[in-house]
C-alpha atoms as a PDB file:
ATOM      1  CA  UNK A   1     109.264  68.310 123.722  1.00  0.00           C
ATOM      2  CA  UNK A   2     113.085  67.973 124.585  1.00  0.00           C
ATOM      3  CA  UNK A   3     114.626  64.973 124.694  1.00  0.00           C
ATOM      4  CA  UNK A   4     117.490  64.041 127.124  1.00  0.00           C
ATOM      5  CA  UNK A   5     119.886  60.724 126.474  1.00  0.00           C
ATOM      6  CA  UNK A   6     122.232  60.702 129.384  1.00  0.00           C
ATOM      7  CA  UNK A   7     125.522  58.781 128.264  1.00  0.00           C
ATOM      8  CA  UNK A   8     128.312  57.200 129.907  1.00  0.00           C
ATOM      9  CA  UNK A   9     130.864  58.111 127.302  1.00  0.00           C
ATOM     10  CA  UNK A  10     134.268  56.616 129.322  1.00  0.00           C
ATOM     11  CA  UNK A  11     133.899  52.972 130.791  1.00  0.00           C
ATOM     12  CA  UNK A  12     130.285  52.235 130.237  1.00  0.00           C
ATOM     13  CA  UNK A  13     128.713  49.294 131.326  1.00  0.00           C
ATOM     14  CA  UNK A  14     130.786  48.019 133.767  1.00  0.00           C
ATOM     15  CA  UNK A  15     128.553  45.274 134.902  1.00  0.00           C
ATOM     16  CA  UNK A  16     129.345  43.485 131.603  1.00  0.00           C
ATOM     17  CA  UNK A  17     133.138  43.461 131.879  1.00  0.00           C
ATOM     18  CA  UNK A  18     132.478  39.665 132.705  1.00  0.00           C
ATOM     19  CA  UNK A  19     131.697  38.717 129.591  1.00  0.00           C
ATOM     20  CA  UNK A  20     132.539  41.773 127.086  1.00  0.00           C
ATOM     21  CA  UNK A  21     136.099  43.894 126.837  1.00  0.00           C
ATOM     22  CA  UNK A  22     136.140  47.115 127.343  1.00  0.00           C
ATOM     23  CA  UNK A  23     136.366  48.261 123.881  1.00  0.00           C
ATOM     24  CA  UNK A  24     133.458  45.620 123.475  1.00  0.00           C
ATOM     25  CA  UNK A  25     131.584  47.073 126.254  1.00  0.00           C
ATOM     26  CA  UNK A  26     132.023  50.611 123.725  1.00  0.00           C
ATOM     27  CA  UNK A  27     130.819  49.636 120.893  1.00  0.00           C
ATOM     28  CA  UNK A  28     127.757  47.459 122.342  1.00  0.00           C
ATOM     29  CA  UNK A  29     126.813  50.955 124.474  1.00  0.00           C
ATOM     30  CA  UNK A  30     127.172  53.346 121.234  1.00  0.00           C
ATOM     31  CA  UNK A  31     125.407  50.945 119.758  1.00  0.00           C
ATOM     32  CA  UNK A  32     122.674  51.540 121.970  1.00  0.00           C
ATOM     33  CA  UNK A  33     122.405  54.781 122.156  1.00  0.00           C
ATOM     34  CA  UNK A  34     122.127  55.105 118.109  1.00  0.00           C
ATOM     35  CA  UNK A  35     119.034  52.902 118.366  1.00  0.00           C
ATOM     36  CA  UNK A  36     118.046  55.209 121.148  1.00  0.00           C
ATOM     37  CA  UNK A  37     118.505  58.584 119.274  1.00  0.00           C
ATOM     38  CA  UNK A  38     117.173  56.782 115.827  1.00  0.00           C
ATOM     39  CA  UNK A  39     113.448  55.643 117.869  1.00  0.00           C
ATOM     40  CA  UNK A  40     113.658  59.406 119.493  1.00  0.00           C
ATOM     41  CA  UNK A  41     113.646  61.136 116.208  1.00  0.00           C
ATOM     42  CA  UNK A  42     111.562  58.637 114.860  1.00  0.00           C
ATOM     43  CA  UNK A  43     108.887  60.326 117.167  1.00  0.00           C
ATOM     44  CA  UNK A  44     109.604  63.774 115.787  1.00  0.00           C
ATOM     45  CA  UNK A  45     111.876  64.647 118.401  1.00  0.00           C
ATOM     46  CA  UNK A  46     115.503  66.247 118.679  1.00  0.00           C
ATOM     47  CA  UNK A  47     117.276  64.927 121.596  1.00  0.00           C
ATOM     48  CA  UNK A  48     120.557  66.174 123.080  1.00  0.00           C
ATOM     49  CA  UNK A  49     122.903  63.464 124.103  1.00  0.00           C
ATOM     50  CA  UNK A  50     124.259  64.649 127.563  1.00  0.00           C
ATOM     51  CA  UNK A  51     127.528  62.859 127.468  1.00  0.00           C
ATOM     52  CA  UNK A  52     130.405  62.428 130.156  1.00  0.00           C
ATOM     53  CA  UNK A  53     132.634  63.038 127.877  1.00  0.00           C
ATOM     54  CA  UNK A  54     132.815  64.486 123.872  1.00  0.00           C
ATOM     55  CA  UNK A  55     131.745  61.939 121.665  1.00  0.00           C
ATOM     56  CA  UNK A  56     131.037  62.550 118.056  1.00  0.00           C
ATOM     57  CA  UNK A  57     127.961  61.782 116.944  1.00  0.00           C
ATOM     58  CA  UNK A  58     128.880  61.274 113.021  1.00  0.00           C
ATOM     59  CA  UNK A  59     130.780  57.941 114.556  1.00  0.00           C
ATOM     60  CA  UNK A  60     127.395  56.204 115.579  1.00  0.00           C
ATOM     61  CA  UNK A  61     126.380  55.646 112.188  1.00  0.00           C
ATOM     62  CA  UNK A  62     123.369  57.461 112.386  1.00  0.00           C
ATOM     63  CA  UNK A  63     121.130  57.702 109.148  1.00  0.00           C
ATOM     64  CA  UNK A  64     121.465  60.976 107.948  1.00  0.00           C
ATOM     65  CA  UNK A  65     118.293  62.675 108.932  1.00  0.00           C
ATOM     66  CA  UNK A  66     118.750  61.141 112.703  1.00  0.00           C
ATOM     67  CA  UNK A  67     122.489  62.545 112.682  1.00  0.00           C
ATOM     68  CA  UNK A  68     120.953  66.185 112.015  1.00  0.00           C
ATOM     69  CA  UNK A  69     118.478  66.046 114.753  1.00  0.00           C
ATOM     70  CA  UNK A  70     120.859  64.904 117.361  1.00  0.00           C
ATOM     71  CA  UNK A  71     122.967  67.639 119.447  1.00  0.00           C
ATOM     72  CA  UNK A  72     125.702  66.826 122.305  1.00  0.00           C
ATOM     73  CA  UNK A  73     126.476  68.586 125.028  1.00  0.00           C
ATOM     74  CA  UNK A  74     129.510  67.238 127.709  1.00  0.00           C
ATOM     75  CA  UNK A  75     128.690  67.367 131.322  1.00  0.00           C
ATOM     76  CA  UNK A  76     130.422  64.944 133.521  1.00  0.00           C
ATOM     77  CA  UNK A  77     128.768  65.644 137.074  1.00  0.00           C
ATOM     78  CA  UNK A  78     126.566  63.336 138.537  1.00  0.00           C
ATOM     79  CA  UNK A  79     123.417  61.935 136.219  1.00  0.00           C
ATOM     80  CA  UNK A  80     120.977  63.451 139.066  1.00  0.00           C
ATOM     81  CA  UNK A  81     122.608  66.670 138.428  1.00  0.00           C
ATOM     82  CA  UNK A  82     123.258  66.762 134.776  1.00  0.00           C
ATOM     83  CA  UNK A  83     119.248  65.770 134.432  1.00  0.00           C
ATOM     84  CA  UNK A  84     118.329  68.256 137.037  1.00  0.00           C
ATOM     85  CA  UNK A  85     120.464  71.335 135.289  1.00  0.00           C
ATOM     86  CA  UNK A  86     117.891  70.317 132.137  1.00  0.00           C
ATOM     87  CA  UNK A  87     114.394  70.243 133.514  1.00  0.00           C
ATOM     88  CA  UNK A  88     111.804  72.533 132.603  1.00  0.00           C
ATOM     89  CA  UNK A  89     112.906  76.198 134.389  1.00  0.00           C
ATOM     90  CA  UNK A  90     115.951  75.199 135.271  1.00  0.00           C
ATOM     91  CA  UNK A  91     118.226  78.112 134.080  1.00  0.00           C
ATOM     92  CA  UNK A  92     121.338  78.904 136.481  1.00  0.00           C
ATOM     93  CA  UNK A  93     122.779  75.620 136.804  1.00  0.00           C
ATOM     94  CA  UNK A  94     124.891  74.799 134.012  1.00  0.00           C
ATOM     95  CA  UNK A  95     122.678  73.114 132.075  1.00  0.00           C
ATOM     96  CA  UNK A  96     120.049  73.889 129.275  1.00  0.00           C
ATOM     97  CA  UNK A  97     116.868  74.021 131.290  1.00  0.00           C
ATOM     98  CA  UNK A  98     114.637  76.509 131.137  1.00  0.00           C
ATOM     99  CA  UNK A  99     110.660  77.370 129.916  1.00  0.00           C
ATOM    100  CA  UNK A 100     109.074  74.476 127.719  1.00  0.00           C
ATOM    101  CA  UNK A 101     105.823  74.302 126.552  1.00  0.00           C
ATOM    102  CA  UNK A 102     105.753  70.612 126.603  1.00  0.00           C
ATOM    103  CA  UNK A 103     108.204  69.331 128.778  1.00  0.00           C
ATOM    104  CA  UNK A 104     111.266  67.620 128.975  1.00  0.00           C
ATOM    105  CA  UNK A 105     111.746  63.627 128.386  1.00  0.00           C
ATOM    106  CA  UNK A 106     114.677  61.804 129.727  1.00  0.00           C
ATOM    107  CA  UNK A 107     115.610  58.522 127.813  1.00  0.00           C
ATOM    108  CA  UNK A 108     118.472  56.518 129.252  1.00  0.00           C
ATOM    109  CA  UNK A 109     120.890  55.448 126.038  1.00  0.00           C
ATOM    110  CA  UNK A 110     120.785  51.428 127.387  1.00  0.00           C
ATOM    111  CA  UNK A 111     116.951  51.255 126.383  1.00  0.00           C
ATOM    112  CA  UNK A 112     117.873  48.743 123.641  1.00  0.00           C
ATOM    113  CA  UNK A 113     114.598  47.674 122.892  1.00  0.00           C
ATOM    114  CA  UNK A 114     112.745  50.788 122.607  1.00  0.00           C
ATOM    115  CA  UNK A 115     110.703  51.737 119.780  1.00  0.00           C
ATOM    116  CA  UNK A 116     108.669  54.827 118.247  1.00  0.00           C
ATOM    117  CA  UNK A 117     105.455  53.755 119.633  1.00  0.00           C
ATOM    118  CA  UNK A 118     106.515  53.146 123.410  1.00  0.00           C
ATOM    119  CA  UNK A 119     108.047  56.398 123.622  1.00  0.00           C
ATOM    120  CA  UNK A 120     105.416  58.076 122.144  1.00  0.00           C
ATOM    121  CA  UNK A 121     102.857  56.330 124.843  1.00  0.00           C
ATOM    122  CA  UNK A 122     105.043  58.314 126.934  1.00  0.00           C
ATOM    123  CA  UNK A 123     105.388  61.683 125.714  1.00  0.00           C
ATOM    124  CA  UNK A 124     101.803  61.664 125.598  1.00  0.00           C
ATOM    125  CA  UNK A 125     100.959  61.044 128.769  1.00  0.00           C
ATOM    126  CA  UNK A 126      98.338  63.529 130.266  1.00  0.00           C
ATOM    127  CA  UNK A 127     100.814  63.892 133.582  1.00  0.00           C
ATOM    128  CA  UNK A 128     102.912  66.581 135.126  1.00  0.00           C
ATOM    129  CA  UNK A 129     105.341  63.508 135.702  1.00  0.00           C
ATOM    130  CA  UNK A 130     104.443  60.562 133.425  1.00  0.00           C
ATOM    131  CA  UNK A 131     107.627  57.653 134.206  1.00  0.00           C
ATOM    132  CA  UNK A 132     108.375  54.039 132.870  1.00  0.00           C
ATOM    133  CA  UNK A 133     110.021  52.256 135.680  1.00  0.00           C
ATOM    134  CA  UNK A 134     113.211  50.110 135.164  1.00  0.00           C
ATOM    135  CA  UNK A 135     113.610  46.087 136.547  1.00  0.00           C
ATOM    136  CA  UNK A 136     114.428  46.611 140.548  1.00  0.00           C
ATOM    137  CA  UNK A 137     112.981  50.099 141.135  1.00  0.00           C
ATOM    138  CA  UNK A 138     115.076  52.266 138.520  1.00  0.00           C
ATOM    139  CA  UNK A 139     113.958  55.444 136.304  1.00  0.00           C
ATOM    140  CA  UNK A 140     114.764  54.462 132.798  1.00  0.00           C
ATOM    141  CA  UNK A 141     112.848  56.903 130.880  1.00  0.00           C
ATOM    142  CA  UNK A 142     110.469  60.460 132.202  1.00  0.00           C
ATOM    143  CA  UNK A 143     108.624  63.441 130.785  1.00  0.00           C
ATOM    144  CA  UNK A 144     108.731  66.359 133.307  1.00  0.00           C
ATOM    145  CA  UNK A 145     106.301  68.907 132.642  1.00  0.00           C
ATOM    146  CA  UNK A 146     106.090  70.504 136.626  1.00  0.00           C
ATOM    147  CA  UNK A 147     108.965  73.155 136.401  1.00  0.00           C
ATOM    148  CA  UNK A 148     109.383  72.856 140.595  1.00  0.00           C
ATOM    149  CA  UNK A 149     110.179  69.114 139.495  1.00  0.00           C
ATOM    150  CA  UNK A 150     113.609  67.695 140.270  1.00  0.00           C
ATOM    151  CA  UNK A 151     114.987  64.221 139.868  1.00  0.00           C
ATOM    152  CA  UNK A 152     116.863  61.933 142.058  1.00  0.00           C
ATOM    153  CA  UNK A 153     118.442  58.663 140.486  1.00  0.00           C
ATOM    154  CA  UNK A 154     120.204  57.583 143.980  1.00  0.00           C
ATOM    155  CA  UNK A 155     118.778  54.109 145.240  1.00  0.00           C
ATOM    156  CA  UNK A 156     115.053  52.929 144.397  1.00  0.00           C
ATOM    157  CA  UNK A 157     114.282  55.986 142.111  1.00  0.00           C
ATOM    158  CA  UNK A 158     111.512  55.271 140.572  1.00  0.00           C
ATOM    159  CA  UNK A 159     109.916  54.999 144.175  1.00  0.00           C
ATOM    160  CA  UNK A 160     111.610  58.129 145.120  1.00  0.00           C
ATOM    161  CA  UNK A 161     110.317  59.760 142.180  1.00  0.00           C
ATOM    162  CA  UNK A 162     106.910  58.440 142.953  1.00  0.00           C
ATOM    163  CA  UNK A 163     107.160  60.239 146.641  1.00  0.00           C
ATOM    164  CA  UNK A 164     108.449  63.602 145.492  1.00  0.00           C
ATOM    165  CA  UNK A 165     105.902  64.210 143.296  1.00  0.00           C
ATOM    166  CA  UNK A 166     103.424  62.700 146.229  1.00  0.00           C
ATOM    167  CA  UNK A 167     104.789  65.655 148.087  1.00  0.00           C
ATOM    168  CA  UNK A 168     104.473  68.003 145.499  1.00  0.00           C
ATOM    169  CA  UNK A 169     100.853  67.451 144.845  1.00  0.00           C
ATOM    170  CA  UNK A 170     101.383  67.545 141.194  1.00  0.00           C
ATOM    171  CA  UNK A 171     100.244  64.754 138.959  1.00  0.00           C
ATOM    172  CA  UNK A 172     102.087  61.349 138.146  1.00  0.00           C
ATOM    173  CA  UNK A 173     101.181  58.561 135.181  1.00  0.00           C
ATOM    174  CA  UNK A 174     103.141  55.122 135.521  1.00  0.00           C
ATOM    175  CA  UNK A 175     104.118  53.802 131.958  1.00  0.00           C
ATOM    176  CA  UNK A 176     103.712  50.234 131.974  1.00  0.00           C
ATOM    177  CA  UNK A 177     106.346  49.381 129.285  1.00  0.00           C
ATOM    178  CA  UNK A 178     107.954  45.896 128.085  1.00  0.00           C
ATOM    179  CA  UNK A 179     109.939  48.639 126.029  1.00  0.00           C
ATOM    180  CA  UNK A 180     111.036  50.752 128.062  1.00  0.00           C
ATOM    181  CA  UNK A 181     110.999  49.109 131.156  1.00  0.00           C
ATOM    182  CA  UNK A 182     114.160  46.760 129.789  1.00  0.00           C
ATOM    183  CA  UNK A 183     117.545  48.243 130.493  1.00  0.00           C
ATOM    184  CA  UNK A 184     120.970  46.461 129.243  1.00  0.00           C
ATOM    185  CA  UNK A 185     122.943  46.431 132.545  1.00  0.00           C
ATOM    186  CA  UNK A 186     123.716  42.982 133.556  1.00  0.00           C
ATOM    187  CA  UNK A 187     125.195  39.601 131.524  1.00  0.00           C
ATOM    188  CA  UNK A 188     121.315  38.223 131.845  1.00  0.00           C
ATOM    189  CA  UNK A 189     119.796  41.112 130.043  1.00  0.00           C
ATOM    190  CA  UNK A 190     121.382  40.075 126.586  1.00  0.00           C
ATOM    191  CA  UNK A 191     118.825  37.510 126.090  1.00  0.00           C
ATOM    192  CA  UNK A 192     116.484  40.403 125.895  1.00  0.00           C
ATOM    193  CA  UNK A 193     118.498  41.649 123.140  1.00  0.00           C
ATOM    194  CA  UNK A 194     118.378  38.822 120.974  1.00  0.00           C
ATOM    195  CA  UNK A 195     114.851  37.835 121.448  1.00  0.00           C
ATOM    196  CA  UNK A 196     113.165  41.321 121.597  1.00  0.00           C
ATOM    197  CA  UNK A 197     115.522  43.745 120.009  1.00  0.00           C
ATOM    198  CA  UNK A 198     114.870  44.801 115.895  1.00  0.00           C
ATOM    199  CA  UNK A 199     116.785  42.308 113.633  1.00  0.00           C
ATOM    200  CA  UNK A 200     117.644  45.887 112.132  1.00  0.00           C
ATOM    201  CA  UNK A 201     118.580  47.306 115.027  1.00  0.00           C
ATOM    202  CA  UNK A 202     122.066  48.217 115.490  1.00  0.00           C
ATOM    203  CA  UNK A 203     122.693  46.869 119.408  1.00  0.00           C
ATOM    204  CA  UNK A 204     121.119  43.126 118.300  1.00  0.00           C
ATOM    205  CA  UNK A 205     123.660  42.976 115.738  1.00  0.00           C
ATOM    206  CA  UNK A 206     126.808  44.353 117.315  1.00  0.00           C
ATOM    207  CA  UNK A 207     126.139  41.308 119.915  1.00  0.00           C
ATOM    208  CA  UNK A 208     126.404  38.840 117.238  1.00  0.00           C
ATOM    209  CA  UNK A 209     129.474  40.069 115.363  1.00  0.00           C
ATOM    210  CA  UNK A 210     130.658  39.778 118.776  1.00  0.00           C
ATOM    211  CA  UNK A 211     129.744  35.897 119.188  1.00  0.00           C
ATOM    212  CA  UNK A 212     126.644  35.451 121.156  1.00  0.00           C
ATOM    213  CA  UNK A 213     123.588  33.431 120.207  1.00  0.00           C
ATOM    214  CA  UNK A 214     120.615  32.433 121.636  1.00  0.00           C
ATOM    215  CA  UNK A 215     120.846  28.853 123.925  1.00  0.00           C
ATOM    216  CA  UNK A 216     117.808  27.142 125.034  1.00  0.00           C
ATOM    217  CA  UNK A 217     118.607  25.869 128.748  1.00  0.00           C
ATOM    218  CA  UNK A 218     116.780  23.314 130.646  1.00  0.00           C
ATOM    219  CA  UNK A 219     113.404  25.324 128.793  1.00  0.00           C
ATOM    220  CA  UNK A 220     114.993  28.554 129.502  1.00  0.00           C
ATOM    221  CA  UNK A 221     116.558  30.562 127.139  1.00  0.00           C
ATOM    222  CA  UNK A 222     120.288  32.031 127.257  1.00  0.00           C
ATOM    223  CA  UNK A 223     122.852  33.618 125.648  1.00  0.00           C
ATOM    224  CA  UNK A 224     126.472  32.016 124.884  1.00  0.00           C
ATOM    225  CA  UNK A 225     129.673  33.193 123.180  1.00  0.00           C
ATOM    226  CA  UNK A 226     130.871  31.032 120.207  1.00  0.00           C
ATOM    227  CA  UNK A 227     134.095  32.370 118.040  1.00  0.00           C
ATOM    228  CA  UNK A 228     132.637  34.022 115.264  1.00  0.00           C
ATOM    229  CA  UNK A 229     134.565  32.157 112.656  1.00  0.00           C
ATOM    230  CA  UNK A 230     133.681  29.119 114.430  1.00  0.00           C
ATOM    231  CA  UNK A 231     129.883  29.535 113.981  1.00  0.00           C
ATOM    232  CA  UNK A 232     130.278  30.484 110.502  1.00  0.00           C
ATOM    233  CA  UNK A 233     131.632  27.607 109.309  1.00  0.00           C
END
């Protein structure tokens, strides 16, 4: 099965310029993604990181055997049609779609806390469309395997996706996934980060060479900022 990591490569992660600089808001998103591509190939899988922009892979500190499996290809249209040009028979639209045996997955890069076993739940699912729904209605990651199939990320897309394949007749699986259900998008989502992400992982630790910790809040738990060289101390 082909894997798909759609990246923002220029600005990502705008909703976090609140509390991380841009060239913050880079590293914590390439961090990402090399958890991403290192949990993808993990499941004996190659992915191709569609990127918006060239990035080079050797720069994500990717163990080596990860950094061999992983191919880029640049493609700054929209993510609906980026995704769409790479769907099983998809052949004529500037993409690298076509016949699979097995379908195509498409991981987003912000999936932070995803691991071997939740995406393999996935790729295994017995569905012409198998999906793991995002907080408020997204798409974070899919396995197409219906080559008349097309996406549509606009809006409430995991209910859109639900409808077209409704439509279609073909069949659809819902991944229930702590996992992959957990995108990094807003200030809030940190938390998840820190509690849930792998101490090893590379997206847990960027955030606290950064400065943030874990603050228990009125028996709630959030994130703050300290200076670094402050908390060391």
């Amino acid at each position: 099965m082909h894997v798909v990591v759609p990246f923002a490569a220029t600005d990502p992660k705008t909703r976090l310029e609140s509390v991380l600089s841009p060239t913050e808001r880079s590293a914590f998103a390439r961090a990402m993604l090399a958890d991403v591509l290192c949990v993808i190939v993990e499941a004996d899988r190659e992915p191709t990181v569609v990127a918006t922009a060239p990035i080079d892979p050797a720069e994500l500190d990717l163990p080596t055997d990860v950094l061999e499996s992983v191919s880029v290809a640049v493609d700054d249209r929209p993510l609906t049609d980026a995704v769409n040009a790479r769907l099983p028979g998809q052949t004529d639209s500037g993409g690298d779609g076509g016949d699979t045996d097995d379908g195509v997955a498409v991981v987003m890069a912000d999936l932070a806390l995803a691991t071997t076993d939740a995406l393999e739940d996935l790729f295994a699912a017995d569905a012409d469309v198998a999906i793991a729904p995002g907080r408020g209605g997204g798409t974070n990651a899919l396995v197409v395997r219906d080559p008349a199939f097309r996406v549509d990320y606009h809006g409430a897309s995991y209910l859109d996706h639900c409808e077209i394949a409704e439509e279609m007749g073909v069949s659809l699986e819902t991944i229930d996934s702590l996992r992959l259900g957990t995108d990094i998008d807003e200030p809030d989502d940190l938390v998840e980060v820190l509690v849930h992400g792998d101490e090893r992982a590379r997206a847990p630790a960027t955030l606290r060479d950064i400065g943030f910790e874990l603050e228990r809040r009125d028996g709630r738990v959030g994130v703050v900022r300290r200076d670094p060289a402050e908390r060391d101390r």
